[in-house]
Protein backbone atom coordinates (compact mmCIF):
# COMPACT_ATOMS: atom_id res chain seq x y z
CA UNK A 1 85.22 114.53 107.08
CA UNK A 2 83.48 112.78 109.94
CA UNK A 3 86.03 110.15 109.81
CA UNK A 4 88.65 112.96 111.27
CA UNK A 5 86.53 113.99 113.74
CA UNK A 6 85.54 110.26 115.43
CA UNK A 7 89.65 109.40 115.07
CA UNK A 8 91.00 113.30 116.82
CA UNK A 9 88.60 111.56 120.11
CA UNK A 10 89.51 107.70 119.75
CA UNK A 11 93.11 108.37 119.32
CA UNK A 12 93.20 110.26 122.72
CA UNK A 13 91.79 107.21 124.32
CA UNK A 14 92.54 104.22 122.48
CA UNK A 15 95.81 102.61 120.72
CA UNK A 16 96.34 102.27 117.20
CA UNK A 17 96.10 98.80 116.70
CA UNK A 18 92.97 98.73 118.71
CA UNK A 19 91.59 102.01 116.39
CA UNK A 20 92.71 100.70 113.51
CA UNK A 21 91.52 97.23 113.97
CA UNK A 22 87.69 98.25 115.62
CA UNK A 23 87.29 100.61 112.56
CA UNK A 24 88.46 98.13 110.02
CA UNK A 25 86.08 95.21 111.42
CA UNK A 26 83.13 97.77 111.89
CA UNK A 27 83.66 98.94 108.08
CA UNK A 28 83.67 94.85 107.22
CA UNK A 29 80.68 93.87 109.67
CA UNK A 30 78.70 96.89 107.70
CA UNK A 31 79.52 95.69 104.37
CA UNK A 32 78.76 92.21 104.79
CA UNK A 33 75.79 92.83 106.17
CA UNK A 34 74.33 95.34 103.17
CA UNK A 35 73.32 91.98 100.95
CA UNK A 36 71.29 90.59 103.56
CA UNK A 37 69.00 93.80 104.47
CA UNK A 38 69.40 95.25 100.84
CA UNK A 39 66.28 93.89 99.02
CA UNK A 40 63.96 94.44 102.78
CA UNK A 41 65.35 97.65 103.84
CA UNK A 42 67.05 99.39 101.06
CA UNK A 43 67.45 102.96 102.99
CA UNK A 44 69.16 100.57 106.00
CA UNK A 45 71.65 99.38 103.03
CA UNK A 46 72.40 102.96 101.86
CA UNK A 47 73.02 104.01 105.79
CA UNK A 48 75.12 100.86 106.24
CA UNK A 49 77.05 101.52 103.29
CA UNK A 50 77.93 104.98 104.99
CA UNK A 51 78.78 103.78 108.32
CA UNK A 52 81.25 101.51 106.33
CA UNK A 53 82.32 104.32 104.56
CA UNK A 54 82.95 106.19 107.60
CA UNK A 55 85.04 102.63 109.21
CA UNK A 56 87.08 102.16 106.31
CA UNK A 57 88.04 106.37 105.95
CA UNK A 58 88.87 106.12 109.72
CA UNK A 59 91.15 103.19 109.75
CA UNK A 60 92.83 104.50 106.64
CA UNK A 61 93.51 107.92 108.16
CA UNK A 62 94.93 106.04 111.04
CA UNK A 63 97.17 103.51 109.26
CA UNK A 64 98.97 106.46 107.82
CA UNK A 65 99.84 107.82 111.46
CA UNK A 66 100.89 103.51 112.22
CA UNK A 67 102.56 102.70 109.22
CA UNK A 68 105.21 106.25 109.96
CA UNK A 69 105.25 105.47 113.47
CA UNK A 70 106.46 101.16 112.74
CA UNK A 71 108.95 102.47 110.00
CA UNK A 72 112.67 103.29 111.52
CA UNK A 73 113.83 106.70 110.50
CA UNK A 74 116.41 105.03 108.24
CA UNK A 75 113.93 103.32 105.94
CA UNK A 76 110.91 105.26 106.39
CA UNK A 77 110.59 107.09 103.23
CA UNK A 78 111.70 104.01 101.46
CA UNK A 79 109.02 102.22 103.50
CA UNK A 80 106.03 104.47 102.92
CA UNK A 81 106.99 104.53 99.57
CA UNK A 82 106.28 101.18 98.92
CA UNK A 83 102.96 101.70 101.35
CA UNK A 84 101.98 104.26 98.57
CA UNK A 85 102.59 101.78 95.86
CA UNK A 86 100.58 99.09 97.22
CA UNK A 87 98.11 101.61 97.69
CA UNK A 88 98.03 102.57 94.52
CA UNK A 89 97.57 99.11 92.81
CA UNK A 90 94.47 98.66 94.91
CA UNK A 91 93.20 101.74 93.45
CA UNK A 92 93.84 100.06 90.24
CA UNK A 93 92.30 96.45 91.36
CA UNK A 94 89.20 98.48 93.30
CA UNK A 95 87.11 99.28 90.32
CA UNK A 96 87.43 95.06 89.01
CA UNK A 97 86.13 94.01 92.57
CA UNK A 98 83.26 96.30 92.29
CA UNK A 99 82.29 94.74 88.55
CA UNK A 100 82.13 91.36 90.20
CA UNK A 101 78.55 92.75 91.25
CA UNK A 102 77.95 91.76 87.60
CA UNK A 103 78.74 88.15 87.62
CA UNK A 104 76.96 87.72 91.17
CA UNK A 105 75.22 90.46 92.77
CA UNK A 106 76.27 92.08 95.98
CA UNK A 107 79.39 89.63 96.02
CA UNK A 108 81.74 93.42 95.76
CA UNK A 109 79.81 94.04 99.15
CA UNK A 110 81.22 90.65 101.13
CA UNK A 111 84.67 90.54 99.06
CA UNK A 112 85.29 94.00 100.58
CA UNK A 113 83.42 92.99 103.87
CA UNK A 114 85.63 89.81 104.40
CA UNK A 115 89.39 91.96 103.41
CA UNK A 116 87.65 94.74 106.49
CA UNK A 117 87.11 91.75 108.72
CA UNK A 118 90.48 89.85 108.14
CA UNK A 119 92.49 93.09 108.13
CA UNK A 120 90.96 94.25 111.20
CA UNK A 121 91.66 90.71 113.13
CA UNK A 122 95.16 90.53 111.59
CA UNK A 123 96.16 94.37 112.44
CA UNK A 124 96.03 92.95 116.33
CA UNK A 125 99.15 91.24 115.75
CA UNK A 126 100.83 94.33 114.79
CA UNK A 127 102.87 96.32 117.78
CA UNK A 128 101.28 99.24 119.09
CA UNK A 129 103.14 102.71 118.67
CA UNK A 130 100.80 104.98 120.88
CA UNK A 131 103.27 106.88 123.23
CA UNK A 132 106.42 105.04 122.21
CA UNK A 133 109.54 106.94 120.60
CA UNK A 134 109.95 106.41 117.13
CA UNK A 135 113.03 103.85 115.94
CA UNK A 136 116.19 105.39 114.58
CA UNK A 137 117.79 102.61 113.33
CA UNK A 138 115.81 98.83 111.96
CA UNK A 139 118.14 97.72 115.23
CA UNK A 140 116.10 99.93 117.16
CA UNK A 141 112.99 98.30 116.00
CA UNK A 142 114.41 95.27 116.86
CA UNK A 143 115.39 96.10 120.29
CA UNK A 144 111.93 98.20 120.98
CA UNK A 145 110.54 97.07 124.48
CA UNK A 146 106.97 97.67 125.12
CA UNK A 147 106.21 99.40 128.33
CA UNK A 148 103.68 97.35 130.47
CA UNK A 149 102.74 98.36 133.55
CA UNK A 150 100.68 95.68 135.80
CA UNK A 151 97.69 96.70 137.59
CA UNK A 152 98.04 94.12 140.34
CA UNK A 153 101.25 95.22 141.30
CA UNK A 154 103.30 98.40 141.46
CA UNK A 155 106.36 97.02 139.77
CA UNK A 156 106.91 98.05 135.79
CA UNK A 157 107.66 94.74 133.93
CA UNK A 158 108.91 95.06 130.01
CA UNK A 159 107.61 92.53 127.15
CA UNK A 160 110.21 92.38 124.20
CA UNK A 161 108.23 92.21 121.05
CA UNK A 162 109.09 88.89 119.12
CA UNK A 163 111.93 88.89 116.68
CA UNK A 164 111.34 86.07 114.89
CA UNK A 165 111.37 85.23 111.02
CA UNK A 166 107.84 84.35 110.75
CA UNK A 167 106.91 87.37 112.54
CA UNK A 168 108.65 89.77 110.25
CA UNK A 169 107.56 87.63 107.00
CA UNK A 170 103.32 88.29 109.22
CA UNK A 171 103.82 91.87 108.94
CA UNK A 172 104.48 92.51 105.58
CA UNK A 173 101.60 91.23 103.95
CA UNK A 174 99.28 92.97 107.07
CA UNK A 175 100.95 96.27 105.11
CA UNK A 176 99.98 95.40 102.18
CA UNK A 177 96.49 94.30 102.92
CA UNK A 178 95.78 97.86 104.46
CA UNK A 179 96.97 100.07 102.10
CA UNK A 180 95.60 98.44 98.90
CA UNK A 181 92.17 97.53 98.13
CA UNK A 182 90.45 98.42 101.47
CA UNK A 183 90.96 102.51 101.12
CA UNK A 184 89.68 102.22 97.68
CA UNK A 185 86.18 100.78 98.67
């Protein structure tokens, strides 16, 4: 429930990717920090745990509001269906990570930590949504122009977001990375 509340202020302010990306670092900075202060300050580990908690819930709630917002209208459904399915085979890998404490201890904590810290860094290279109309058509996508609007000058320049291969092939697997094993932590 707190998660809601911090996201209804820092989506006012803030784009996604920035949101999504400070909460999904701040989640993975928490957890891979919980080994090192667990055996000297074992209340600190329970609090970080929370505040990692509360990082991870937040960017989660917020990739929801991305991932519809990046989808064209003609392959949404198709395309947060298959969000929802690699969602739900992290729910199925989540539990294995967590019995790795078993073979080394606290090594669930940085596995999880590392994914919050690499999602977070990679979700910077997605296109930001905030204020934009949603695409119609994938040709829309393609076409999208990102409004930029220089400080230095009053002219409005436009930055066309890269078409390439290699960028397309990027931001699949960022997809897939968010909506598997890190909401399941």
């Amino acid at each position: 429930m707190p998660a809601y509340v911090v996201i209804l202020f820092s989506l006012e302010y803030f784009k996604r990717t920035t949101n999504i990306s400070a909460f999904m670092i701040f989640g993975g900075v928490s957890m891979i920090v919980i080994p090192m202060l667990q055996s000297s300050m074992p209340m600190m580990a329970s609090t970080l745990a929370a505040i990692g908690k509360l990082g991870i819930s937040s960017s989660f709630a917020i990739i929801y509001i991305h991932s519809n917002e990046l989808f064209p209208t003609s392959i949404r459904n198709s395309g947060m269906g298959l969000v929802a399915v690699a969602s739900r085979i992290g729910g199925i890998l989540a539990p294995y990570v967590v019995c790795l404490k078993d073979v080394i201890p606290n090594l669930h904590f940085i596995i999880f930590g590392l994914m919050g810290l690499t999602s977070g860094l990679c979700t910077l290279y997605l296109p930001d949504t905030k204020d934009l109309p949603l695409p119609g058509t994938i040709q829309d996508l393609l076409t999208r122009r990102v409004h930029v609007v220089s400080v230095q000058s009053p002219h409005t320049t436009y930055k066309k977001i890269p078409q390439t291969l290699w960028y397309w092939i990027f931001l699949f697997p960022i997809f897939i990375l968010h909506t598997t094993i890190l909401p399941w932590q």
